[in-house]
N, C-alpha and C. Protein backbone atom coordinates (compact mmCIF):
# COMPACT_ATOMS: atom_id res chain seq x y z
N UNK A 1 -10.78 -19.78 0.90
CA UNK A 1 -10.52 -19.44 -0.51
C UNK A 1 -10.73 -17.93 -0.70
N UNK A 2 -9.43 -17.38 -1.34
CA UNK A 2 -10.05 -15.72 -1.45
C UNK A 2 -10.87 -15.24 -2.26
N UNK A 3 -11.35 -14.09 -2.50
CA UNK A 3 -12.13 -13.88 -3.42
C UNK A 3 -11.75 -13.29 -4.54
N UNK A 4 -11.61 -13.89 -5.98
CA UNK A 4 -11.44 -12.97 -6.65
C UNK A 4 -11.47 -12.32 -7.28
N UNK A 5 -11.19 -11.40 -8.46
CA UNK A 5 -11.62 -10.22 -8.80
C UNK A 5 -11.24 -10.44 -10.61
N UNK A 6 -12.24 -9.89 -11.56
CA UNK A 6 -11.98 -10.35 -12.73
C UNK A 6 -11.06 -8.72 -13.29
N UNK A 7 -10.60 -8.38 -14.10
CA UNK A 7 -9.91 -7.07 -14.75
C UNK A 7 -10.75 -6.82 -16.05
N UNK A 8 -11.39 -6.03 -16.72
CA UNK A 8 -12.08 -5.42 -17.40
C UNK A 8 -10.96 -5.57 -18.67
N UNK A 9 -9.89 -4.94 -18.77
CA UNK A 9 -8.94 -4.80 -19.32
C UNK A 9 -8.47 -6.34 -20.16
N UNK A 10 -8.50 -7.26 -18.90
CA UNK A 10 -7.59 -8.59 -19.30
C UNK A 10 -8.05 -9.53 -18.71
N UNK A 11 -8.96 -10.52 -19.23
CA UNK A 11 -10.43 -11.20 -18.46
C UNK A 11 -9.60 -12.50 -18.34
N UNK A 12 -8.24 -12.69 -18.89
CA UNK A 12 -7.42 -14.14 -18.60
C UNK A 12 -7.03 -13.73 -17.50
N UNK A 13 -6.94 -12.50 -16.25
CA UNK A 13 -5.74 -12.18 -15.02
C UNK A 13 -7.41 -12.08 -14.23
N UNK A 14 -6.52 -12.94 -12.91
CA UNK A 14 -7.62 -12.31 -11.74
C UNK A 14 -6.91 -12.26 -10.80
N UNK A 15 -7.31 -10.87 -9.90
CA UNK A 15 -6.64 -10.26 -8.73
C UNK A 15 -7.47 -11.20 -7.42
N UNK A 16 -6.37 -11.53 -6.01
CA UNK A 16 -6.99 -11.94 -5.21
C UNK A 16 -6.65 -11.10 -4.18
N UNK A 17 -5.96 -9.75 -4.10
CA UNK A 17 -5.82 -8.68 -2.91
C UNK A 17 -5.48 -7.82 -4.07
N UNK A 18 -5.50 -6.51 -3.68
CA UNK A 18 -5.27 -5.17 -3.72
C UNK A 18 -5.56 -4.22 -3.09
N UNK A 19 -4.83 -3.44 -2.98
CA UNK A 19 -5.42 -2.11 -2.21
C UNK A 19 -5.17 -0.53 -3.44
N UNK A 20 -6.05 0.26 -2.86
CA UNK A 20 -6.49 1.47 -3.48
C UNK A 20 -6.28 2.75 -2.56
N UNK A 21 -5.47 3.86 -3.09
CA UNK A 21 -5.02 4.79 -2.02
C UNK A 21 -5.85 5.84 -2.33
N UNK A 22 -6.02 7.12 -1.54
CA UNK A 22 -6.82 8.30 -1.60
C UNK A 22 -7.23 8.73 -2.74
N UNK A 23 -5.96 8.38 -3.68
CA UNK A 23 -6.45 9.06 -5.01
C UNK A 23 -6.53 7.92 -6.18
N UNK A 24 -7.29 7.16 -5.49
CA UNK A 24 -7.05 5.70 -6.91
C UNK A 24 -6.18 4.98 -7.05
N UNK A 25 -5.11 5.34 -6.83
CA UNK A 25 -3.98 5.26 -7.06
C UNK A 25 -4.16 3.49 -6.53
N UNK A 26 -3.13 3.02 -7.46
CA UNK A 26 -2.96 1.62 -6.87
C UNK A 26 -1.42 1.30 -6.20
N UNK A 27 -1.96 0.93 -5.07
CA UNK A 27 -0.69 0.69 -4.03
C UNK A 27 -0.50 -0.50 -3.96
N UNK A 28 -1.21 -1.77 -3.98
CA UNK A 28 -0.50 -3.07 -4.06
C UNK A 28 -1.51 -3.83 -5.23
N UNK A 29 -1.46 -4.95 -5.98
CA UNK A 29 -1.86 -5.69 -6.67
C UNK A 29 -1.27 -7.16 -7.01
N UNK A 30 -2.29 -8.25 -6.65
CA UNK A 30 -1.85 -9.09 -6.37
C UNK A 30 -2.56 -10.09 -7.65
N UNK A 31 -1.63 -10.67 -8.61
CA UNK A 31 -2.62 -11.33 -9.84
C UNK A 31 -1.96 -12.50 -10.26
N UNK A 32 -3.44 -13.40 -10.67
CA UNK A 32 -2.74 -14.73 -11.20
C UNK A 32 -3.23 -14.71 -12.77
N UNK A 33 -2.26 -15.39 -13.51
CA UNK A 33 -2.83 -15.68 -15.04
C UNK A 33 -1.60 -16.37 -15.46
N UNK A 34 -1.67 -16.88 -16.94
CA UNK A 34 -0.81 -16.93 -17.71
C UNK A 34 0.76 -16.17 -18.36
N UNK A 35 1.54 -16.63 -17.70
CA UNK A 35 2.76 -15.64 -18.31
C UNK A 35 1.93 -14.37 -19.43
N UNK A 36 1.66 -15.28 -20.36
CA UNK A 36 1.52 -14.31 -21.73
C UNK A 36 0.77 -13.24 -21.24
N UNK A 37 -0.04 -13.11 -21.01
CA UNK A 37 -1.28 -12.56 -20.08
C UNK A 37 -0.67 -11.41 -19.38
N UNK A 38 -0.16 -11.91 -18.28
CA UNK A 38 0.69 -10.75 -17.63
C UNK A 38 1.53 -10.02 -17.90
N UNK A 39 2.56 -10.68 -18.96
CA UNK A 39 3.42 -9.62 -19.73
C UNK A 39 2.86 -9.13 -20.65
N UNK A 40 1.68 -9.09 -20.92
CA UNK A 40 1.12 -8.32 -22.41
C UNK A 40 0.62 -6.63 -21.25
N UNK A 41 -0.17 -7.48 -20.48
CA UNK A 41 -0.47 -6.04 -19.32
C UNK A 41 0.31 -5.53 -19.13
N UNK A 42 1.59 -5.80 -18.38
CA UNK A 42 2.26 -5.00 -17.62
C UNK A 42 3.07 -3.83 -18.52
N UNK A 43 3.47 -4.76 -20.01
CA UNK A 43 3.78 -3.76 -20.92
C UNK A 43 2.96 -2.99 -21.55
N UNK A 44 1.24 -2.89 -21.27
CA UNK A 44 0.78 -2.20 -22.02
C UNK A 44 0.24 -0.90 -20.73
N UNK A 45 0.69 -1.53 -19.39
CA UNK A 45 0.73 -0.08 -18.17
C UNK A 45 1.82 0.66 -18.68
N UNK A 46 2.91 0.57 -19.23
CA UNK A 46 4.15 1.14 -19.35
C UNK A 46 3.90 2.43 -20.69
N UNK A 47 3.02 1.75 -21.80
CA UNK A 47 2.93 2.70 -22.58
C UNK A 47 1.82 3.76 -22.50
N UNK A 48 1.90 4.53 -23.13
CA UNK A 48 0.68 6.00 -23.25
C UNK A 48 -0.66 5.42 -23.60
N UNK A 49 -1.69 5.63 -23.16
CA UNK A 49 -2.81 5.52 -23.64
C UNK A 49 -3.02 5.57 -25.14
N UNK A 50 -2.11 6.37 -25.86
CA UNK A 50 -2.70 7.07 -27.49
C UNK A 50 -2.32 5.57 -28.03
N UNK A 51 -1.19 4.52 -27.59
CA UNK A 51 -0.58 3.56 -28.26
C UNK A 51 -0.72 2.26 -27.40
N UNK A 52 -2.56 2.43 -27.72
CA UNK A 52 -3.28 1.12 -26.76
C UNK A 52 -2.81 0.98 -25.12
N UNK A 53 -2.00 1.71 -24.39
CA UNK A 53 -1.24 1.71 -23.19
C UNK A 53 -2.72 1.83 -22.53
N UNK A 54 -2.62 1.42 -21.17
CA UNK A 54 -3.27 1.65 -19.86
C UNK A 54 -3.04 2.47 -18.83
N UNK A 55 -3.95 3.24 -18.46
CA UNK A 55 -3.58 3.74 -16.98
C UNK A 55 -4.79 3.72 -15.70
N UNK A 56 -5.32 2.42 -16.26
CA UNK A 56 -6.46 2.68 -15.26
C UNK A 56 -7.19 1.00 -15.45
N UNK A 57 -6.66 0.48 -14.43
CA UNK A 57 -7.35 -0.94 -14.57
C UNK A 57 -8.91 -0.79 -13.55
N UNK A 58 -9.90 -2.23 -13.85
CA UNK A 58 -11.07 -2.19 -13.51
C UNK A 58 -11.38 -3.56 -12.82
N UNK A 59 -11.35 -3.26 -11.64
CA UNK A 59 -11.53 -5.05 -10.87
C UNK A 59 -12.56 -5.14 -10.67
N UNK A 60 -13.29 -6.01 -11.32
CA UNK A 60 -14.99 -6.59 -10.74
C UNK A 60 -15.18 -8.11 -10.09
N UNK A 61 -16.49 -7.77 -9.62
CA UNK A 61 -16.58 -8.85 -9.03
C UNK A 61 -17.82 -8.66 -8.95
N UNK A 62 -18.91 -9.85 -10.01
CA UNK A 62 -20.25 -9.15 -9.98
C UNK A 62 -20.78 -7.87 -10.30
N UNK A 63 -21.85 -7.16 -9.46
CA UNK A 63 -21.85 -5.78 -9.39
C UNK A 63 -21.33 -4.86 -8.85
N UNK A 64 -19.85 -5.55 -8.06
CA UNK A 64 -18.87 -4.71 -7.72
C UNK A 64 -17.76 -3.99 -8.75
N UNK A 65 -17.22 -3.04 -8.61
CA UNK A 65 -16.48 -2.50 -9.53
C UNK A 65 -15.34 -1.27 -9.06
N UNK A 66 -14.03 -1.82 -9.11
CA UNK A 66 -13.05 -1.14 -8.54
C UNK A 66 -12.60 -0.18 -9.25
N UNK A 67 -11.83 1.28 -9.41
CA UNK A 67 -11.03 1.55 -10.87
C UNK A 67 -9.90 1.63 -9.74
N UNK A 68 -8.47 1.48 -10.56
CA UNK A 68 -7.28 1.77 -10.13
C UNK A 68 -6.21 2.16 -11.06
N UNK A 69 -5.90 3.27 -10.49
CA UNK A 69 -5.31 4.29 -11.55
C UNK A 69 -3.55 4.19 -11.65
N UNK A 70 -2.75 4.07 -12.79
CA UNK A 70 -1.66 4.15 -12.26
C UNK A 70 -0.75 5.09 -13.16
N UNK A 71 0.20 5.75 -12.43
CA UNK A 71 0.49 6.75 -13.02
C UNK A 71 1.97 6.16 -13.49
N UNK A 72 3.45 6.71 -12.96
CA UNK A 72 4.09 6.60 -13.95
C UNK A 72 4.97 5.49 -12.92
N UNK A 73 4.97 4.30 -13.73
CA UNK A 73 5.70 3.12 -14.10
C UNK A 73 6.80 3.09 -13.35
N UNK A 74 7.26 3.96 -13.71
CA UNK A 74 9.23 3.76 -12.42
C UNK A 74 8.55 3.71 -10.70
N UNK A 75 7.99 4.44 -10.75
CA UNK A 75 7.20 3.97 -8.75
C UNK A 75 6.88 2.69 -8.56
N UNK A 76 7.06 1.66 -9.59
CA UNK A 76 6.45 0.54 -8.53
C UNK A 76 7.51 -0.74 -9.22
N UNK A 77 7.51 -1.13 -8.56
CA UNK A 77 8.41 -3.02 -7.61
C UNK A 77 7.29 -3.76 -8.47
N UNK A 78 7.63 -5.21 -8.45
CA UNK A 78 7.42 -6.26 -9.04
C UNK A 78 8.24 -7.51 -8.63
N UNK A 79 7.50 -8.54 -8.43
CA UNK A 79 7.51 -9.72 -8.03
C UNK A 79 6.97 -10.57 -8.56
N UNK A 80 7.30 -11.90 -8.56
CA UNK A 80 6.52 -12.88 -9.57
C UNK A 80 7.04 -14.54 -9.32
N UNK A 81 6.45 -15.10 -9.23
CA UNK A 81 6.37 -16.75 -9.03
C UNK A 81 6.27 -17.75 -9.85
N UNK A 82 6.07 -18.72 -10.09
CA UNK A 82 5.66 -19.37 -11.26
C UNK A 82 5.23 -20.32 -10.40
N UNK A 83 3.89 -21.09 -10.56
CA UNK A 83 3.40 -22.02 -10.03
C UNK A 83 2.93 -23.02 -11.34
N UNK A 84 3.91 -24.48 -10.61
CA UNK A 84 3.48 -25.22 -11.40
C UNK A 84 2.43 -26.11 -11.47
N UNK A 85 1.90 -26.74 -12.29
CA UNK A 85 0.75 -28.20 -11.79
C UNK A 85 -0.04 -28.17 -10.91
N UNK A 86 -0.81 -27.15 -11.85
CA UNK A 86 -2.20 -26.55 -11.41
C UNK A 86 -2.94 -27.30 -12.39
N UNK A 87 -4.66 -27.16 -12.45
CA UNK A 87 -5.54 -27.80 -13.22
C UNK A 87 -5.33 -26.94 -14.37
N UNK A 88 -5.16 -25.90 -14.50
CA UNK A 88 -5.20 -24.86 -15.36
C UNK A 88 -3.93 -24.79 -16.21
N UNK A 89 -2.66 -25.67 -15.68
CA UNK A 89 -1.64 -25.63 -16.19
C UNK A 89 -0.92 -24.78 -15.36
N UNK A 90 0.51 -23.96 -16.29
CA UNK A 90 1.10 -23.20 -15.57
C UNK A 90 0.83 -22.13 -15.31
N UNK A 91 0.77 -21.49 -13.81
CA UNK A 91 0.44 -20.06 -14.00
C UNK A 91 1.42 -19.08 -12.89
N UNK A 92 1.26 -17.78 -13.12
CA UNK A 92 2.04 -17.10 -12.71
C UNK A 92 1.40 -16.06 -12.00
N UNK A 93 2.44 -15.55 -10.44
CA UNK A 93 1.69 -15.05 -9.68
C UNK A 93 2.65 -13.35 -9.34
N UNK A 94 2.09 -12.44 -9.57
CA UNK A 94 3.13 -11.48 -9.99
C UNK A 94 2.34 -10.31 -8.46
N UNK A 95 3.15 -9.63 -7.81
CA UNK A 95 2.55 -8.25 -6.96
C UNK A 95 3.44 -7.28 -7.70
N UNK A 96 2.46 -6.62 -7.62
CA UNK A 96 3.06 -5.14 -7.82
C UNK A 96 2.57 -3.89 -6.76
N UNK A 97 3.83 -3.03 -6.65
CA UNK A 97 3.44 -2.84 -5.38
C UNK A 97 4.23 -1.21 -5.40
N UNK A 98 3.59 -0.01 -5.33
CA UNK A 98 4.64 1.31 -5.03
C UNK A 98 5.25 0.70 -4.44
N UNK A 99 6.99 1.75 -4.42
CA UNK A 99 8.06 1.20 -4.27
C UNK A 99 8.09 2.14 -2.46
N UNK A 100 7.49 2.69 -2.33
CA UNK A 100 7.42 3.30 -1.01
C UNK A 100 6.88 2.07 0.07
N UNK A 101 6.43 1.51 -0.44
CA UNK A 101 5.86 -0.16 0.69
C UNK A 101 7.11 -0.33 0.87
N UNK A 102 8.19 -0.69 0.51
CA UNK A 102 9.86 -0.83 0.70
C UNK A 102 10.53 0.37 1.37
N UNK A 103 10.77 1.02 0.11
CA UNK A 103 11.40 2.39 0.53
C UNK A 103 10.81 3.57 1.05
N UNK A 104 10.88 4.41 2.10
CA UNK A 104 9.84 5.25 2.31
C UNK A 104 10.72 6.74 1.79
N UNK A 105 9.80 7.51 0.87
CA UNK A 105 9.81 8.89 0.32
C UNK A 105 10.48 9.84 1.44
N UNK A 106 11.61 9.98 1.59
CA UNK A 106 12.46 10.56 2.77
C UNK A 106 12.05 12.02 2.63
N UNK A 107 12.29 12.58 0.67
CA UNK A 107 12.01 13.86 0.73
C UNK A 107 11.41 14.36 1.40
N UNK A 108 9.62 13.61 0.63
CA UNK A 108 8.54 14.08 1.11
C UNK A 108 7.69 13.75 2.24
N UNK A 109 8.55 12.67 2.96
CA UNK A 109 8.04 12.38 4.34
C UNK A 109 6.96 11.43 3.97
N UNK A 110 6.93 10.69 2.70
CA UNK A 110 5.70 9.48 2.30
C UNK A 110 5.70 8.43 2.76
N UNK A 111 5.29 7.78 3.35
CA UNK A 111 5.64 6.01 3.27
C UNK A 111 4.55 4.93 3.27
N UNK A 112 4.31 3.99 2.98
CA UNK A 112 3.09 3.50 2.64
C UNK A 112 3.36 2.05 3.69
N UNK A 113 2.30 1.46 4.38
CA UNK A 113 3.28 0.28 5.41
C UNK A 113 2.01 -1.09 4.58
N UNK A 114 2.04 -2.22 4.39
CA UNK A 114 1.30 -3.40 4.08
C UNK A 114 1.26 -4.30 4.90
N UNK A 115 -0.09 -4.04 5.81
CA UNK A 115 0.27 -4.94 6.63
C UNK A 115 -0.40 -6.58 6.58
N UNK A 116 -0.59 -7.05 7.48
CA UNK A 116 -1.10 -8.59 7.24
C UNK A 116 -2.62 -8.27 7.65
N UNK A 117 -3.78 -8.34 7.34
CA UNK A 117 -4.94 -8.43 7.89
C UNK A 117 -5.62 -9.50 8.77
N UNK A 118 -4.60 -10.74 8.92
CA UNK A 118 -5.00 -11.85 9.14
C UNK A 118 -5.18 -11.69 11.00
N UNK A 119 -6.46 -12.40 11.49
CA UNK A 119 -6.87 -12.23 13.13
C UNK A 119 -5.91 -12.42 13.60
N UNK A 120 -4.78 -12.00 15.10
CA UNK A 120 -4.67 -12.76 16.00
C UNK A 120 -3.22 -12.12 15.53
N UNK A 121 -2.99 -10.83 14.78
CA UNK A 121 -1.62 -10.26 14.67
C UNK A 121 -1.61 -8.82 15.46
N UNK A 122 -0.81 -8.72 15.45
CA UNK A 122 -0.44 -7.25 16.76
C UNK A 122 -1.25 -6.52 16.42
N UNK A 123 -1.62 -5.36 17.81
CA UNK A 123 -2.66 -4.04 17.13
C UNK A 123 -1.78 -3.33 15.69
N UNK A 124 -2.37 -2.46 15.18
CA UNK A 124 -2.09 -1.76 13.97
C UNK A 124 -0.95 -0.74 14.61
N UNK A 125 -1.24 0.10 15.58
CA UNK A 125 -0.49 1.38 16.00
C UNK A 125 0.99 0.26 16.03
N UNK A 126 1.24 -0.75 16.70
CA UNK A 126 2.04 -1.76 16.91
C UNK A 126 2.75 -1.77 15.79
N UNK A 127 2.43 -2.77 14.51
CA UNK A 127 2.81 -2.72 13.42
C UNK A 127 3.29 -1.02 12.35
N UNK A 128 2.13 -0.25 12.89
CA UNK A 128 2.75 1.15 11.76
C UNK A 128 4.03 1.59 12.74
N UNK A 129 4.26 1.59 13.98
CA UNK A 129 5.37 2.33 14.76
C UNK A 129 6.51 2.25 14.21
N UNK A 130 6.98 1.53 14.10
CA UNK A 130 8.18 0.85 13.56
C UNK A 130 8.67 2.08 12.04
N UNK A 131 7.53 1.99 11.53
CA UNK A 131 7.36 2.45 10.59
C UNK A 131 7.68 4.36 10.18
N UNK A 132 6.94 4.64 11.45
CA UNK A 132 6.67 6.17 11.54
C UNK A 132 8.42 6.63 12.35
N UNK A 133 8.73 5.47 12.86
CA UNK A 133 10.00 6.19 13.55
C UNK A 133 10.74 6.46 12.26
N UNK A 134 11.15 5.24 11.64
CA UNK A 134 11.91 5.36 10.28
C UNK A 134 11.63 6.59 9.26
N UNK A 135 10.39 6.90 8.82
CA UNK A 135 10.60 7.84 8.14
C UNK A 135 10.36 9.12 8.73
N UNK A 136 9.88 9.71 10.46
CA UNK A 136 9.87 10.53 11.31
C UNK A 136 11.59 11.16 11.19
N UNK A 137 11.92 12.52 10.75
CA UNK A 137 13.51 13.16 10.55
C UNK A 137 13.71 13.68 12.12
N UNK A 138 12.43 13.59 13.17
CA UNK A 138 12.63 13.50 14.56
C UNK A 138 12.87 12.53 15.20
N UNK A 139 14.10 12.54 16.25
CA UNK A 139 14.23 11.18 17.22
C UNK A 139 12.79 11.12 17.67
N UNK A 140 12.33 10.03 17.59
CA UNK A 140 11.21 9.49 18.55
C UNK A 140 11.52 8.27 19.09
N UNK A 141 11.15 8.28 20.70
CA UNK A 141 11.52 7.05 21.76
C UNK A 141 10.67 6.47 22.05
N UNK A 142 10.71 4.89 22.32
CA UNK A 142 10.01 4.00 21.86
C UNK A 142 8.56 3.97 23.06
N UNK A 143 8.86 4.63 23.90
CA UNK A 143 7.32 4.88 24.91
C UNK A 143 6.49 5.55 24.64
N UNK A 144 7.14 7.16 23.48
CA UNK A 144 6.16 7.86 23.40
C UNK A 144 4.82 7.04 22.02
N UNK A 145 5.03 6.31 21.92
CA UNK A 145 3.87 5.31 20.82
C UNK A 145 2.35 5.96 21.00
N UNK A 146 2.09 5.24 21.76
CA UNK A 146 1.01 5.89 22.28
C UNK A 146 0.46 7.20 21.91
N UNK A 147 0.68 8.58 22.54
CA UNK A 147 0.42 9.42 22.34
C UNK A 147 0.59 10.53 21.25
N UNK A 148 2.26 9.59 20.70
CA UNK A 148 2.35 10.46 19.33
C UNK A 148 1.24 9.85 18.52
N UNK A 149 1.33 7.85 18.55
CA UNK A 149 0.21 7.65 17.18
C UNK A 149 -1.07 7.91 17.74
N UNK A 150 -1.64 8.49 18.53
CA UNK A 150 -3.05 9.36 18.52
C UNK A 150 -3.11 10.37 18.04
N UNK A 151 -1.76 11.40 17.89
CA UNK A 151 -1.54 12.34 17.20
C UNK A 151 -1.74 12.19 15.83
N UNK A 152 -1.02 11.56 15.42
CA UNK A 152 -1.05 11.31 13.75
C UNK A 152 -2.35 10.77 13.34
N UNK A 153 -3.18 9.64 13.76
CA UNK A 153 -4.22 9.45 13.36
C UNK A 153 -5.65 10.83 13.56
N UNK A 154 -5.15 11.81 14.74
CA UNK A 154 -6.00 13.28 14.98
C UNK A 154 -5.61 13.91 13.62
N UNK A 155 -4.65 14.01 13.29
CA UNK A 155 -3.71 15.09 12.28
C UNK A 155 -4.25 14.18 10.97
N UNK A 156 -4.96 13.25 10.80
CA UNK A 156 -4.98 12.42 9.15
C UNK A 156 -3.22 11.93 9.01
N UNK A 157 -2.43 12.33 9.61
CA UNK A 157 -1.17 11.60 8.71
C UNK A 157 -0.97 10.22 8.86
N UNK A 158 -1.75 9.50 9.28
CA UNK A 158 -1.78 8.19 9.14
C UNK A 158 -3.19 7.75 8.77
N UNK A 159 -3.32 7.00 7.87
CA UNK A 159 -4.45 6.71 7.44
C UNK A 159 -4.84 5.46 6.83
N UNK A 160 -5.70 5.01 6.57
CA UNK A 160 -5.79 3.45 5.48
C UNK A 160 -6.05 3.77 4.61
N UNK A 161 -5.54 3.21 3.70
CA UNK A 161 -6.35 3.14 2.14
C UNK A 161 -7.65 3.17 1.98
N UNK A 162 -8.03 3.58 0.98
CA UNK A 162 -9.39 3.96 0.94
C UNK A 162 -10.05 2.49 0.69
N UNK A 163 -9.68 1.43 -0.14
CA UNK A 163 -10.15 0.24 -0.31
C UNK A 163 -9.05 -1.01 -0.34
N UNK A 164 -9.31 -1.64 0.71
CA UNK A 164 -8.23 -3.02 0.98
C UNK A 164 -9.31 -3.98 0.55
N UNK A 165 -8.72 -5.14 0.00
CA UNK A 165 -9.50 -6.29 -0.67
C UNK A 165 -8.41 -7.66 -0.40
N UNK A 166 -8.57 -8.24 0.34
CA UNK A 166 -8.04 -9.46 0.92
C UNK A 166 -6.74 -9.58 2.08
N UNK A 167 -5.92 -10.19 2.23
CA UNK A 167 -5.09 -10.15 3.41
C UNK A 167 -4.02 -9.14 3.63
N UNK A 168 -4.31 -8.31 2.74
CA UNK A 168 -3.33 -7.47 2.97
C UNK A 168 -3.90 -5.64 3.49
N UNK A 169 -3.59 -5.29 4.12
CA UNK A 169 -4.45 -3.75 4.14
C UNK A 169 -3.05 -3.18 4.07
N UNK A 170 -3.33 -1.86 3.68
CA UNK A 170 -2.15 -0.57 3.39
C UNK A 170 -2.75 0.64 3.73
N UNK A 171 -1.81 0.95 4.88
CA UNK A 171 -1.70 2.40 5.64
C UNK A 171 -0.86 3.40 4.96
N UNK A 172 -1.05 4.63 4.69
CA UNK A 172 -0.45 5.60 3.84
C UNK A 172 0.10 6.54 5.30
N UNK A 173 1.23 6.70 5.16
CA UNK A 173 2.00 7.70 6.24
C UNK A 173 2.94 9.25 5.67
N UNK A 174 2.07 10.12 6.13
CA UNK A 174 2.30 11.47 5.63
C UNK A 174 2.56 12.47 6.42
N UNK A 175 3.51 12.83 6.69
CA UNK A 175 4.18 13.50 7.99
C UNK A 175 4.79 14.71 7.39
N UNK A 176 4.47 15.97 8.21
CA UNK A 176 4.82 17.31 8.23
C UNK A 176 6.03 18.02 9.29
N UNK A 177 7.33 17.86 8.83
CA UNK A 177 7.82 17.86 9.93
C UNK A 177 8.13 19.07 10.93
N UNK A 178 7.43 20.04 9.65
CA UNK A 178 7.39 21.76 10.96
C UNK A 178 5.93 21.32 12.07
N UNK A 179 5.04 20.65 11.38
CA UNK A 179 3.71 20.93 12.35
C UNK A 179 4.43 20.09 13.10
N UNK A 180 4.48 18.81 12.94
CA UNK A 180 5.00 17.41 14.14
C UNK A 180 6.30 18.13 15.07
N UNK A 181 7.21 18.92 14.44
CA UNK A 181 8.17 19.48 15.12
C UNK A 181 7.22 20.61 16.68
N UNK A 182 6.30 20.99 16.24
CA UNK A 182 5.79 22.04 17.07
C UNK A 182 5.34 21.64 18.39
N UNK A 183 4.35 20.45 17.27
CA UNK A 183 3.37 19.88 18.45
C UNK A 183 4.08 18.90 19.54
N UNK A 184 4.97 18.01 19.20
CA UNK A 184 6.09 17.42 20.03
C UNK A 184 6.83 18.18 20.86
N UNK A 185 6.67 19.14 20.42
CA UNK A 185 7.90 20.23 21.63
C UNK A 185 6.44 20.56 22.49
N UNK A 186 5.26 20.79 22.17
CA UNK A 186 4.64 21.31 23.24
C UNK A 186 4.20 20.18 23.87
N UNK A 187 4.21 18.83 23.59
CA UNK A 187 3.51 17.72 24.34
C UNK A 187 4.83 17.59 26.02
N UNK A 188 6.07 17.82 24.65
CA UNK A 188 7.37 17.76 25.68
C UNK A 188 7.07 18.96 27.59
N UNK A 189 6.79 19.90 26.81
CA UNK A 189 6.84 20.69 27.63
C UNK A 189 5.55 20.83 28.72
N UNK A 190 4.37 19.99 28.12
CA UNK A 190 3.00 20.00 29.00
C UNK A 190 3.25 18.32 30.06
N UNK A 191 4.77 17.59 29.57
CA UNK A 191 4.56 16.60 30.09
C UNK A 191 4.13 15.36 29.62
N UNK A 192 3.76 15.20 28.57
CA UNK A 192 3.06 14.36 28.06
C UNK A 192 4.04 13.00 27.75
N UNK A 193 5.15 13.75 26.87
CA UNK A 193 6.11 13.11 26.34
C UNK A 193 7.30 13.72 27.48
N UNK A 194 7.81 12.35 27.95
CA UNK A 194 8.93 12.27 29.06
C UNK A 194 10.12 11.47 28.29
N UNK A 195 11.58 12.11 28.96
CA UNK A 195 12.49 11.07 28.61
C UNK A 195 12.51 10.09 28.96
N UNK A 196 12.15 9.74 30.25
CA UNK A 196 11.99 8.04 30.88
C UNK A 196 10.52 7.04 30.87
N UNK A 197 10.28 6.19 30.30
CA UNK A 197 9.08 5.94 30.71
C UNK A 197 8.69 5.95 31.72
């Protein structure tokens, strides 16, 4: 059974995963409640603070206490379920999630990956690779894994969220492509990185 988390804000919704990025920021959110419930929130993230709006929800749990900050509304995806014939009646199960977990920020070289936390799934470098090639504007070949993702995790451009809370964890991927351009040409040239495995 997961654990879950009450909202300060809206004591009918409880979160059973989320994650929290460097700057508060909320990168995934996972909540059950009542239709009414959830659409009263989600429209009151959309408006300004001055006109009762939100930008900063509060997940507790006990004497635990999360904040998660969200900034502007067009960045994030939405999903939603309806589960019927529950004890509670009907309820509804909605993620919200930056839209970079999907699409990765090409401009700025952003991408955010969600992975499964559950035992007995591939290492992590495994799961983010996939990931780093796609939004990497350098060919990268599928042997050099290894040594580039030691790179990126040396360099911070790969990183975890600052707080994961149930089966889901989220890696934030932030890539520079003059430094990565440099350092790849010199790994090339010391040998490191070969065309053949």
């Amino acid at each position: 059974m997961p654990e879950l988390y009450t909202l300060d804000e809206c004591l009918d919704l409880y979160a059973d995963a989320f994650c929290i990025g460097r700057q508060r920021e909320c990168l995934f959110l996972s909540l059950w409640g009542r239709d009414t419930a959830l659409q009263e929130l989600l429209a009151r993230l959309t408006l300004p603070t001055a006109d009762n709006g939100l930008d900063t929800l509060h997940l507790c749990q006990g004497d635990t206490r999360h904040a998660m900050v969200f900034g502007d509304m067009d960045r994030y995806s939405r999903r939603s379920a309806r589960v019927r014939q529950t004890r509670f009646g009907t309820l509804v199960h909605v993620w919200l999630f930056d839209q970079r977990c999907i699409t990765p920020d090409r401009a700025n070289l952003h991408s955010i990956a969600l992975l499964d936390d559950e035992e007995g799934t591939c290492p992590v470098n495994d799961q983010l690779w996939p990931r780093v090639r796609e939004l990497c504007p350098l060919p990268l070949l599928d042997h050099w894994q290894a040594p580039v993702m030691t790179l990126l995790h040396a360099q911070h451009a790969v990183l975890p969220a600052q707080f994961s809370q149930g089966p889901i964890q989220a890696w934030e991927i932030s890539l520079d492509e003059n430094d990565l351009a440099l350092r790849l040409s010199g790994m090339i040239r010391a040998g490191v990185l070969t065309p053949e495995p």
